[in-house]
Protein backbone atom coordinates (compact mmCIF):
# COMPACT_ATOMS: atom_id res chain seq x y z
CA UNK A 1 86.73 43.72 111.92
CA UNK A 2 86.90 47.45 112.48
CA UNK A 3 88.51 49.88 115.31
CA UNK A 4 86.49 52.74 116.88
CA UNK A 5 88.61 55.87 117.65
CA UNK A 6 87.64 59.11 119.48
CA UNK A 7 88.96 62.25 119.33
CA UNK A 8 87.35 64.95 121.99
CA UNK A 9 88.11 68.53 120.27
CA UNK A 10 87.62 71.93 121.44
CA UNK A 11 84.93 72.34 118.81
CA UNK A 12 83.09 68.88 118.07
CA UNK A 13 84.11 65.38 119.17
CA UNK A 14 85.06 63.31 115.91
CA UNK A 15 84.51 59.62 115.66
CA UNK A 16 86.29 57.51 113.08
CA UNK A 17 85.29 53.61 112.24
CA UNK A 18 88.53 51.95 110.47
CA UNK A 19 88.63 48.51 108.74
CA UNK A 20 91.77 46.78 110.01
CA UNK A 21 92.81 45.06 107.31
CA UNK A 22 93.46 47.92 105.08
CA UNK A 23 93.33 50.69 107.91
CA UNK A 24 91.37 52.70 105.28
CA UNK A 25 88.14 54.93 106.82
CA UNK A 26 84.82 53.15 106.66
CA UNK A 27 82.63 56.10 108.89
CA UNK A 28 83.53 59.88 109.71
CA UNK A 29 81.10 61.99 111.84
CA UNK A 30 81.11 64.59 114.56
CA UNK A 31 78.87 66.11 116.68
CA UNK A 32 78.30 68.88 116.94
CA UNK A 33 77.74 70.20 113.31
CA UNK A 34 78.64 73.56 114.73
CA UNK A 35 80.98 74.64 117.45
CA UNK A 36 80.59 73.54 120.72
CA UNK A 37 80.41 76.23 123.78
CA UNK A 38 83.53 77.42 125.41
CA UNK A 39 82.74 78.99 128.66
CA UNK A 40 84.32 82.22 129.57
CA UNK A 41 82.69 83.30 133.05
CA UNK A 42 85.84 85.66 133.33
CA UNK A 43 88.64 87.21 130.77
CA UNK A 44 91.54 84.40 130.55
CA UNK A 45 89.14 81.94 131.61
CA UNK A 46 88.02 78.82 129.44
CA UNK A 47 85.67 75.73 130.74
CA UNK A 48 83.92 73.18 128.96
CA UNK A 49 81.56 70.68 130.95
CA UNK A 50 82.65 67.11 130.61
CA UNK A 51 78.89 65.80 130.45
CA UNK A 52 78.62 67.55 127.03
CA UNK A 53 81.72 65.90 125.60
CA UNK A 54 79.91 62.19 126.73
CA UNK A 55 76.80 63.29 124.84
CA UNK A 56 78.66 64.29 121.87
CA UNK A 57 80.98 61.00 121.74
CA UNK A 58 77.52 58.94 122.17
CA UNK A 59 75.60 61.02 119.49
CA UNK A 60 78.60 60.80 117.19
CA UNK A 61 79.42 57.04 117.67
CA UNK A 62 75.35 56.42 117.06
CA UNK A 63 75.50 58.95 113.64
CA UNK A 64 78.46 56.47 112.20
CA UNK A 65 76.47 53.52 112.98
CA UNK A 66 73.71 55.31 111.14
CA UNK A 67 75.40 54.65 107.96
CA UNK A 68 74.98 51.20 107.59
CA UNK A 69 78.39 50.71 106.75
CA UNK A 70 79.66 48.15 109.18
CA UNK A 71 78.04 45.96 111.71
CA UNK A 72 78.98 47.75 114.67
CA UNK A 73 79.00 44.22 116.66
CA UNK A 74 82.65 43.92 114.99
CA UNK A 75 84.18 46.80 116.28
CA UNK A 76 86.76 45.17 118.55
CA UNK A 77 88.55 47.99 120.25
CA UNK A 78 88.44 51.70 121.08
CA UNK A 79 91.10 54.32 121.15
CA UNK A 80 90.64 57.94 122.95
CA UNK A 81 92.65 61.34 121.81
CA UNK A 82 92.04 64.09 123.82
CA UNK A 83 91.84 67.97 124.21
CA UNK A 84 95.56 68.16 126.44
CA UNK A 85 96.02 69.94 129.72
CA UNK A 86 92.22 70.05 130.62
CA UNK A 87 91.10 69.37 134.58
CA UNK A 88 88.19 66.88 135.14
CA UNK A 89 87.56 66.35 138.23
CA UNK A 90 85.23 63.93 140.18
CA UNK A 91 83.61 62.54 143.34
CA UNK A 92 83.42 58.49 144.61
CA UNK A 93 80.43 58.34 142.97
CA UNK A 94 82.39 59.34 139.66
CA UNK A 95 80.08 62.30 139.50
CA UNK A 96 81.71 65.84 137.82
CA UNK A 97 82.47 68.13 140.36
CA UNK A 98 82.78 71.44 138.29
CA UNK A 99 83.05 72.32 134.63
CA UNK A 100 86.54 71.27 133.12
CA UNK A 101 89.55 74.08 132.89
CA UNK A 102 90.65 73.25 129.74
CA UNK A 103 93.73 73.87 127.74
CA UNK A 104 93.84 77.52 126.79
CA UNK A 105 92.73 78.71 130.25
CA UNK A 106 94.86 81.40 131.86
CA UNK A 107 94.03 81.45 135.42
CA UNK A 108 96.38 79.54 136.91
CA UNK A 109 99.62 81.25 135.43
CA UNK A 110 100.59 83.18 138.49
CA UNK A 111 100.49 80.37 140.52
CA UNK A 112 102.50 78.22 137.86
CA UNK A 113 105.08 80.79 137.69
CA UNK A 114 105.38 80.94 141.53
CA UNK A 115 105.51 77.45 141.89
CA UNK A 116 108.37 77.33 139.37
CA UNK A 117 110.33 80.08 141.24
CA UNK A 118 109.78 78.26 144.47
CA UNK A 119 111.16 74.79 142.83
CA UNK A 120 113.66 76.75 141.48
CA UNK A 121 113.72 77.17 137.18
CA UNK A 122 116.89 74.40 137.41
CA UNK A 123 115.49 71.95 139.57
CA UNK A 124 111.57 72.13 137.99
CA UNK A 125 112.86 71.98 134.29
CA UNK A 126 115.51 69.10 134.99
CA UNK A 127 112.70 67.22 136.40
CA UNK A 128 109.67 67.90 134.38
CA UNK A 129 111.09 69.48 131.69
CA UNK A 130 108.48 72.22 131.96
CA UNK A 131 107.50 74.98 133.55
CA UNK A 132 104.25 74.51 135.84
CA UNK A 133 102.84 77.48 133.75
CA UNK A 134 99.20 76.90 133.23
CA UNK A 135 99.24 73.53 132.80
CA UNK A 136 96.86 70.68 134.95
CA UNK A 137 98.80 71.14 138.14
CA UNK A 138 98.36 74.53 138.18
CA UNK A 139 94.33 74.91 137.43
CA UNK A 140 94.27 71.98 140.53
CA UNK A 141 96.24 74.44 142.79
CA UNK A 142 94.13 77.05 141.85
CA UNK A 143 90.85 74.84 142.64
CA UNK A 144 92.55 74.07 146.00
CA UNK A 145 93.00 77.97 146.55
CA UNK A 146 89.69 79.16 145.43
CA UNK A 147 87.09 76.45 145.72
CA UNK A 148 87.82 74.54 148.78
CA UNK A 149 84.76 72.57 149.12
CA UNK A 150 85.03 71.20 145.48
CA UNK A 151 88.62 70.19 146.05
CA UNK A 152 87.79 68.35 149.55
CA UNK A 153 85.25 66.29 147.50
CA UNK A 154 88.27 65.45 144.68
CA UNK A 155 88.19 61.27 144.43
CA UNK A 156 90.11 61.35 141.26
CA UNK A 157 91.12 64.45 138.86
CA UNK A 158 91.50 63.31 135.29
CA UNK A 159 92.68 64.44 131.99
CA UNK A 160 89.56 64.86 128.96
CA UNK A 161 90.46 61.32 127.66
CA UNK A 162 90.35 59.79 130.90
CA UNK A 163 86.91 60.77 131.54
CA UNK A 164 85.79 59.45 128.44
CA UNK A 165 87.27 56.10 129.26
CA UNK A 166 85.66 56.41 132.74
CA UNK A 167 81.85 56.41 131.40
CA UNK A 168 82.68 53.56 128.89
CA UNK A 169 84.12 51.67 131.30
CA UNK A 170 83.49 53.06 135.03
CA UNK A 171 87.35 52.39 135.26
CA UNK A 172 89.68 55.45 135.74
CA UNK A 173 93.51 55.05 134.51
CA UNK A 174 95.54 57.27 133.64
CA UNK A 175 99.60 57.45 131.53
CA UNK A 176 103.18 58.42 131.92
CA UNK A 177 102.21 60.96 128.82
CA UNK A 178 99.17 62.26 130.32
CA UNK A 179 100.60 62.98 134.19
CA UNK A 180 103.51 64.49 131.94
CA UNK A 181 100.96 66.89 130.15
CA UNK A 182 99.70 67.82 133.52
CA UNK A 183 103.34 68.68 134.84
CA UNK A 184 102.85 65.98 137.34
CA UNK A 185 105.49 63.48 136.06
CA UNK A 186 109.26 63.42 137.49
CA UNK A 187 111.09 62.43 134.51
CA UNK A 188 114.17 62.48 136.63
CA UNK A 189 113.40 59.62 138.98
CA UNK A 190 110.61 58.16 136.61
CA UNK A 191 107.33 58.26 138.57
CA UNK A 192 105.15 61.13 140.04
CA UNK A 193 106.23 64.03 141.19
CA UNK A 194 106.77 64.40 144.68
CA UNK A 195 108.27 68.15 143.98
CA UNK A 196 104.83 69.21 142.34
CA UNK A 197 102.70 67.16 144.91
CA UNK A 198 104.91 68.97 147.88
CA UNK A 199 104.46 72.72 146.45
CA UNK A 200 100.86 72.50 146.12
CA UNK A 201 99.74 70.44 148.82
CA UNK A 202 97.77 67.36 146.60
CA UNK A 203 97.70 64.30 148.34
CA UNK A 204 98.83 61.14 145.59
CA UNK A 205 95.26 59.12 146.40
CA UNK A 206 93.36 61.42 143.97
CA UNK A 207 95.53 60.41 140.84
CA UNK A 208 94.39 57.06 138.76
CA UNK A 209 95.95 53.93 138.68
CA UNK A 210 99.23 54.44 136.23
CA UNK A 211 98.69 51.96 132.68
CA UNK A 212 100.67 52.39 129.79
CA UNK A 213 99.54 54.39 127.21
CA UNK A 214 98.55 51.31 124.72
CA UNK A 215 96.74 48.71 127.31
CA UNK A 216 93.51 47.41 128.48
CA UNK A 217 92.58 50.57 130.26
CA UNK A 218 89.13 48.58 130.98
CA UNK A 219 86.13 47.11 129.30
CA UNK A 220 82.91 48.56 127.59
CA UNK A 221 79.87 48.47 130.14
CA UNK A 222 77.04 45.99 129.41
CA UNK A 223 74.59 49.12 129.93
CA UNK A 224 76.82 51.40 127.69
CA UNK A 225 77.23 48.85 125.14
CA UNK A 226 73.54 48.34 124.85
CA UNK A 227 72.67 52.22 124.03
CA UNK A 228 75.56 52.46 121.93
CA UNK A 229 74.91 49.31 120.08
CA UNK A 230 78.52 47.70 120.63
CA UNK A 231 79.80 44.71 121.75
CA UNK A 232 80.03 44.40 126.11
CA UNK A 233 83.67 43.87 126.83
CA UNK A 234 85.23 45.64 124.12
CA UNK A 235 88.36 47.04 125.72
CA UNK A 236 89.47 50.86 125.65
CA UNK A 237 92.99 50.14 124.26
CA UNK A 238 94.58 53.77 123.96
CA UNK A 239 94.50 57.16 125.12
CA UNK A 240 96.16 59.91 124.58
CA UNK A 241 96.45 63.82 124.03
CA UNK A 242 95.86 65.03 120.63
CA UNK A 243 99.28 65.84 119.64
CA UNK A 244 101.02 63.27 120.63
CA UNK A 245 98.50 61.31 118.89
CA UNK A 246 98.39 63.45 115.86
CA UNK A 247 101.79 62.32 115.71
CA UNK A 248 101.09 58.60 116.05
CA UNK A 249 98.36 59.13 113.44
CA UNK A 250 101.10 60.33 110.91
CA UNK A 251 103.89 57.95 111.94
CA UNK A 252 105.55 60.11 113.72
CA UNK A 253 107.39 57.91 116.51
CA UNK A 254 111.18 58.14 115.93
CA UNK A 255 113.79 60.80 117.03
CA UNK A 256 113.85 63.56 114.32
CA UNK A 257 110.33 63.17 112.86
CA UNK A 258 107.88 66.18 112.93
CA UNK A 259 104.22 66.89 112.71
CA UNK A 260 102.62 69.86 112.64
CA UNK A 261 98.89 70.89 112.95
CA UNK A 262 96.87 73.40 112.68
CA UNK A 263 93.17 73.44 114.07
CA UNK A 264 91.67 75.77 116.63
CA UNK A 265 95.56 75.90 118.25
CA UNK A 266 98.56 74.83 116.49
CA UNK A 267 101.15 72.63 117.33
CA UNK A 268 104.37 71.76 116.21
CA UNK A 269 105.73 68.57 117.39
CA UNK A 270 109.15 66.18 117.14
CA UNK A 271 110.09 63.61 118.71
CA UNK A 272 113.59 63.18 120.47
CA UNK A 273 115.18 60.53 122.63
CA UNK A 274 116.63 63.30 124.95
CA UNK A 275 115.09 64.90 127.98
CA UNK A 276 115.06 68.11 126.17
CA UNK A 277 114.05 71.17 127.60
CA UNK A 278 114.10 74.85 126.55
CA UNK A 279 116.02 76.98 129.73
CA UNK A 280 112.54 79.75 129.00
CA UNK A 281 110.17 76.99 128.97
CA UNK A 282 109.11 78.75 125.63
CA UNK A 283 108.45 74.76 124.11
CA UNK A 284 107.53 71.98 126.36
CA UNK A 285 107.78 68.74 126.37
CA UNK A 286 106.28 65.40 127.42
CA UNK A 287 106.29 62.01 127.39
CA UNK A 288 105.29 60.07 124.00
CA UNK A 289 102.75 57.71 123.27
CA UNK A 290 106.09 55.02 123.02
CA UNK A 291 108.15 56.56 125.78
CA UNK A 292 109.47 54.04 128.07
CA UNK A 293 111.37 54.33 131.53
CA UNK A 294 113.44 52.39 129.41
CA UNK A 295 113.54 54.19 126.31
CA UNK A 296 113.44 57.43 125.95
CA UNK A 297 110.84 59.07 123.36
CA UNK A 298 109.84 62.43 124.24
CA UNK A 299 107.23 65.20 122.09
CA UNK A 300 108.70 68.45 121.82
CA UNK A 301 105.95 70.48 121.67
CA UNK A 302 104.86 74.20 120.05
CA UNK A 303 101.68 75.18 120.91
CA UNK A 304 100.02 78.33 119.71
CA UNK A 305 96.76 79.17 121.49
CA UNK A 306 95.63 81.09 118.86
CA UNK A 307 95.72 80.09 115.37
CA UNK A 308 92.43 78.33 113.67
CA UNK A 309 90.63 80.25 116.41
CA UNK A 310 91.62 83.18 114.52
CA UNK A 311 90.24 82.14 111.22
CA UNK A 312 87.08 81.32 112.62
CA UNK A 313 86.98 84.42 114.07
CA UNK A 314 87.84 86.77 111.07
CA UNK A 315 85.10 84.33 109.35
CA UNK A 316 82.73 85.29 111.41
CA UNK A 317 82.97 89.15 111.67
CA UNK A 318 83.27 89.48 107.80
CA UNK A 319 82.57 86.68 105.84
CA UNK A 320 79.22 84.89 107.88
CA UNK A 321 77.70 83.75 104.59
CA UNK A 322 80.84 82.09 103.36
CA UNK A 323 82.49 78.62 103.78
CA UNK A 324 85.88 77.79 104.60
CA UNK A 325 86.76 76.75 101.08
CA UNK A 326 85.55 80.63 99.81
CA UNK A 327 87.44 82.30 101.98
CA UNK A 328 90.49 81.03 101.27
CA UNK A 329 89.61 81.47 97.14
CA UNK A 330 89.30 85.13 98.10
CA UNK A 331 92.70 85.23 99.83
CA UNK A 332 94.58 83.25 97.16
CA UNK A 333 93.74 86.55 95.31
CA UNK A 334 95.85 88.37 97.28
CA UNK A 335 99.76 88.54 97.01
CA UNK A 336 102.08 87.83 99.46
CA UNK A 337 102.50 90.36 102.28
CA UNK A 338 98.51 91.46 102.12
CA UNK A 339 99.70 94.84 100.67
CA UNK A 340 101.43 95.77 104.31
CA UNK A 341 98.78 94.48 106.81
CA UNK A 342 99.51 92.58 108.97
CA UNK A 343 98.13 90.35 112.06
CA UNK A 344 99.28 88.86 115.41
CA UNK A 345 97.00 85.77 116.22
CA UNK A 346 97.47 85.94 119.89
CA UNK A 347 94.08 86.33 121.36
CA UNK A 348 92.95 83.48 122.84
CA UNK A 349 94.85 83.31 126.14
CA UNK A 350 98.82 82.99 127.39
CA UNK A 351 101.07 81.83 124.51
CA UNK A 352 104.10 79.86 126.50
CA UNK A 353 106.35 80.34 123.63
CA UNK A 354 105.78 84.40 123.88
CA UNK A 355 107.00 83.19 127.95
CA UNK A 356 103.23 82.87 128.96
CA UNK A 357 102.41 86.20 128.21
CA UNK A 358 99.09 87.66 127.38
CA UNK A 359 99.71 89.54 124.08
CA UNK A 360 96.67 89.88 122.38
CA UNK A 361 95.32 89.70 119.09
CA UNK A 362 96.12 92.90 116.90
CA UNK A 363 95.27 94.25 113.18
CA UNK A 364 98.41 96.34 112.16
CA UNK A 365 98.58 99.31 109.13
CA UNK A 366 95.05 98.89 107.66
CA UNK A 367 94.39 100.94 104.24
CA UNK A 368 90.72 101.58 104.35
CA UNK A 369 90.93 102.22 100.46
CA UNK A 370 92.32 99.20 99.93
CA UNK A 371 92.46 96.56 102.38
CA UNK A 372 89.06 94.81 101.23
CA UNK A 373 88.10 91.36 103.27
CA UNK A 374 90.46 89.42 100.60
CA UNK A 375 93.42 91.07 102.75
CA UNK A 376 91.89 90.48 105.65
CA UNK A 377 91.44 86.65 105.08
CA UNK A 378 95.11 86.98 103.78
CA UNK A 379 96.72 88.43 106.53
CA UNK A 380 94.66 86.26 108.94
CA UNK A 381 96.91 83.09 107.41
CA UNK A 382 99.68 84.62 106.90
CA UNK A 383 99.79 85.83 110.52
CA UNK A 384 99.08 82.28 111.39
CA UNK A 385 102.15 80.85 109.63
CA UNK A 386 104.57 83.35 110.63
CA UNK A 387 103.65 82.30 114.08
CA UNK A 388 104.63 78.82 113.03
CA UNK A 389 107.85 80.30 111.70
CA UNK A 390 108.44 82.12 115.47
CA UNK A 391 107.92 79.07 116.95
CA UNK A 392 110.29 76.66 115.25
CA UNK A 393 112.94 79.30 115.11
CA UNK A 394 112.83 78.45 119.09
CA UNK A 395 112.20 74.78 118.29
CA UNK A 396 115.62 75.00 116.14
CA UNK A 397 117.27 77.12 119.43
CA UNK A 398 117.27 73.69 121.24
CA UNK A 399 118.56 71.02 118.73
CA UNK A 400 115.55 70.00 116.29
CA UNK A 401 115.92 71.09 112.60
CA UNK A 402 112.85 69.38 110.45
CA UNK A 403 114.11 68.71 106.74
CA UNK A 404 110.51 67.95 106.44
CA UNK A 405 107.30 68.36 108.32
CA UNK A 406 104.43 65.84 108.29
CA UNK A 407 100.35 66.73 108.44
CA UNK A 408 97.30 65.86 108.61
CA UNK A 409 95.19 67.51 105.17
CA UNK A 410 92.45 68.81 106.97
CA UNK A 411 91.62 72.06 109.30
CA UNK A 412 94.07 75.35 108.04
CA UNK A 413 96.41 72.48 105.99
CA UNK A 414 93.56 72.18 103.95
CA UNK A 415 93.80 75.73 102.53
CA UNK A 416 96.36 76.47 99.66
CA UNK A 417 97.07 79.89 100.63
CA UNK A 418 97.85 78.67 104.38
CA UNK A 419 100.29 76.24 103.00
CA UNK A 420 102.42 78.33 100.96
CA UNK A 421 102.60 80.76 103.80
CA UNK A 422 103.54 77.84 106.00
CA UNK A 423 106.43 76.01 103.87
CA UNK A 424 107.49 79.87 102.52
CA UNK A 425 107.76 80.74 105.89
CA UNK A 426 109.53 78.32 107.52
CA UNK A 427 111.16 77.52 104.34
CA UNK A 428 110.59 73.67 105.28
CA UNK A 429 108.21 71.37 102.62
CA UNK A 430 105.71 69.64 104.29
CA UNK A 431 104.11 66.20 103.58
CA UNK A 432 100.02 65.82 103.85
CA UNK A 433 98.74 62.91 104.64
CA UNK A 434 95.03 61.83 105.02
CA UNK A 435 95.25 60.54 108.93
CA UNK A 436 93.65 62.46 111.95
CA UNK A 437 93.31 62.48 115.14
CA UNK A 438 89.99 60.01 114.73
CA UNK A 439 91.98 57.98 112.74
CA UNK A 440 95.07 57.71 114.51
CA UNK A 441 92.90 56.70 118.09
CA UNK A 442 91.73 53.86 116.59
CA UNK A 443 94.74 52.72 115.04
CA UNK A 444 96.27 53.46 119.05
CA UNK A 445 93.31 50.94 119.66
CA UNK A 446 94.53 48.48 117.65
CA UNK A 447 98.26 48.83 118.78
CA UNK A 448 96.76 48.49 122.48
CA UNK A 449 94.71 45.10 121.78
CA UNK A 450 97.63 43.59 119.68
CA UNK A 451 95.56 43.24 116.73
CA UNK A 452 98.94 45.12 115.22
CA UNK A 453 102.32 43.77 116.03
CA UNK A 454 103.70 47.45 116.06
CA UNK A 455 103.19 50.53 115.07
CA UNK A 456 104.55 50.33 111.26
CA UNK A 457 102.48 47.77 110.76
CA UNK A 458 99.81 49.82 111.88
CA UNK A 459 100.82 52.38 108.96
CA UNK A 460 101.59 50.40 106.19
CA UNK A 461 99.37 51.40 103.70
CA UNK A 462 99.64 55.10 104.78
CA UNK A 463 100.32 57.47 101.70
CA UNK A 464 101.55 60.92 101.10
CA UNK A 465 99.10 62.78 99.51
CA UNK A 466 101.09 65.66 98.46
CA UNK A 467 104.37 67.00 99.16
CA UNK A 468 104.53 70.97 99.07
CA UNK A 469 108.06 72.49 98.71
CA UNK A 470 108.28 76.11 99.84
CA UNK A 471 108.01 78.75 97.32
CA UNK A 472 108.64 82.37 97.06
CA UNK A 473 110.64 82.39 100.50
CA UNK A 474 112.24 85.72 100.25
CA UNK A 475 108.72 87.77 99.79
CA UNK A 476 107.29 85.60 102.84
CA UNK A 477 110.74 86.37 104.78
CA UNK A 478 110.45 89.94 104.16
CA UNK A 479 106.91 89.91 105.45
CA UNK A 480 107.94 87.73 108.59
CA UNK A 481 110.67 90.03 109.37
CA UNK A 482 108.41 93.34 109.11
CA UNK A 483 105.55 90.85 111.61
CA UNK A 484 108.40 89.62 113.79
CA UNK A 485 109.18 93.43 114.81
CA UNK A 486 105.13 94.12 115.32
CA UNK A 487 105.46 91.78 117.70
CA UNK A 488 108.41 92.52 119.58
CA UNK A 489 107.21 95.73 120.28
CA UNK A 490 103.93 94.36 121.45
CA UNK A 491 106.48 91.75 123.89
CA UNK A 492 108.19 94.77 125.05
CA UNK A 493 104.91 97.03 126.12
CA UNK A 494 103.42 94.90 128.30
């Protein structure tokens, strides 16, 4: 028997096909091969449309089956992981009624931040242990404010996974973690927030029926099931955002554990069983995939917008011709510090830990007579992992102190030069592990149908692939230090 998980990325959606006996990957494929659109209409402003991510699921569920591998009849659950913070939005007729505002959209920070000062900072973060910021709530007030007609039509607004679920199922739930993600979760009194609903004027009808995060959250559709070749009935066991799940997918489920990853954004995230909250809103915080009114498991999350995003970027501009893999044989090259240049990652959008400011992506103290594309890819990771290092310096302000960090090999992890930055850094080893977010939906999946008794039984024949202890940390503090001041005089400018 074999679980089906789905993971709907900024770039590609990834589809995984596990056995569950050994909970070893059978199938792997994405679509599509290259980056999908993001769509900028404005500066600050990132949409995706929700149709696409349906046709990519479909065409990458129908390229696994391709393989031959398994009979796709015995897939006997699905699990969802999701893009976090997007805004889907539909009609009765469960029809789109705009592009989604995804996740690194700025728009709707003014309106978070008044919304926050109108709460009052105290009251908002004691109950959702956020900031609005530019989180789902926000983007939904800013719909209300600036397309009226598409709000009126609003029948139920959704998170990315939810969606997904819909047009497998035609059902539309929703979680705890996911209307915690959205800032639309009273953590407080333990059900939705009447504060958030209040300030911006939402009426509670348009938000799906509440299911826990692993449960039936409805059944495969005979028509669905016939073009993608699975079995009618099959249930849609699990959904959740990608870092929470990243988390589940490396076993990450108990207070003190950490995971970390590093794709188009990265994320640092532990899990605590307080209602932690950082008095700047710098970090936030939601509810994880096992939080119960009942028992209290929350993510403490570090996100930073810009991070593989920047990679991509500096491959594009100077290194078209190469892969991944070359580029990072080029920067191992280099030594530590990139001979004095250095680079803040910050361009793609508000970073909440910089307190939702818009600081840009800058090249510092280039040598034209010696700072050669090597550097360039050098500094690029570097940059990266010192903004790792800024952002679990905060993570250590409020109470969480990793003796080791967990992650997924894949993305920047899977580049030496990123992970000696990273663990020289933060001075903090980290463990690899072969689990992703694929993988970790449709072991969610078969949490949700049972199939497990629990979690660790889920993971039991997870190994660590390689532990990295840090290495050389007094060069890569020096550097940090000299990057850390760059950037507090950037903070202080704007």
């Amino acid at each position: 028997m074999y679980l089906l998980g789905i993971d709907i990325g900024t770039s590609s959606v990834k589809v995984s096909v596990i056995e569950t006996l050994t909970q070893k990957i059978v199938s792997t494929a994405q679509y599509p091969e290259t980056e999908a659109e993001i769509i900028a209409l404005k500066p600050g402003w990132a949409e995706q449309s929700p149709e696409n991510w349906w046709e990519f699921t479909q065409k990458a569920i129908l390229k696994n089956h391709q393989t031959k591998k398994y009979n796709p009849q015995d897939i006997i659950g699905i699990g969802i992981a999701y893009q976090m913070h997007g805004l889907v939005l539909v009609d009765k007729n469960q029809q789109v009624l705009r592009n989604a505002i995804i996740w690194c959209d700025s728009r709707a920070v003014d309106i978070g931040e008044k919304a926050f000062q109108n709460i009052g900072q105290a009251e908002s973060l004691s109950h959702h242990l956020n900031s609005p910021g530019n989180f789902t709530a926000s983007k939904l007030a800013w719909v209300k404010e600036n397309e009226p007609e598409i709000f009126a039509n609003i029948y139920k607004l959704m998170l990315p996974g939810d969606f997904i679920s819909m047009k497998l199922t035609g059902h539309i739930t929703t979680s705890i973690s996911a209307l915690s993600e959205g800032i639309f979760w009273d953590f407080k009194n333990n059900k939705l927030s009447e504060k958030i609903c209040k300030e911006f004027g939402f009426d509670t009808s348009i938000f799906p029926e509440l299911k826990p995060v692993f449960s039936n959250h409805g059944e495969v559709k005979t028509d669905v099931a016939d073009i993608l070749q699975l079995k009618a009935g099959i249930q849609v066991a699990y959904k959740a955002g990608d870092q929470p799940n990243n988390a589940l997918s490396l076993n990450v489920l108990e207070p003190g554990e950490v995971a970390a990853t590093a794709g188009t954004s990265g994320v640092i995230y532990g899990v605590s069983d307080q209602l932690v909250y950082d008095q700047q809103s710098r970090i936030n915080t939601f509810a994880h995939v096992n939080y119960l009114q009942n028992q209290i498991r929350t993510g403490v999350l570090l996100c930073i917008n810009g991070t593989g995003i920047l990679n991509s970027w500096a491959r594009k501009l100077f290194a078209k011709d190469l892969s991944y893999p070359e580029i990072n044989q080029l920067a191992s090259q280099v030594e530590i510090g990139s001979k004095g240049l250095r680079i803040l990652p910050f361009g793609n959008g508000a970073e909440r830990m910089l307190n939702n400011k818009l600081i840009g992506a800058h090249i510092f103290n280039i040598d034209l007579n010696q700072h050669q594309a090597a550097y360039i890819f050098n500094a690029v990771q570097e940059g990266i992992a010192f903004s790792f290092r800024y952002g679990l310096d905060i993570i250590r302000e409020n109470g969480l102190n990793p003796s080791v960090i967990r992650a997924g090999k894949s993305n920047l992890f899977l580049s030496e030069v990123f992970r000696k930055a990273f663990t020289g850094a933060t001075q903090v080893p980290i463990e690899l592990y072969q689990n992703d977010g694929s993988v970790g939906a449709a072991l969610g999946a078969g949490i949700g149908i049972k199939h497990f008794k629990n979690a660790q039984e889920a993971f039991q024949n997870q190994e660590v692939l390689a532990t990295i202890e840090p290495q050389e940390t007094e060069a890569y503090d020096a550097a940090y230090q000299e990057w850390k001041q760059l950037l507090n005089q950037k903070i202080n400018n704007i």
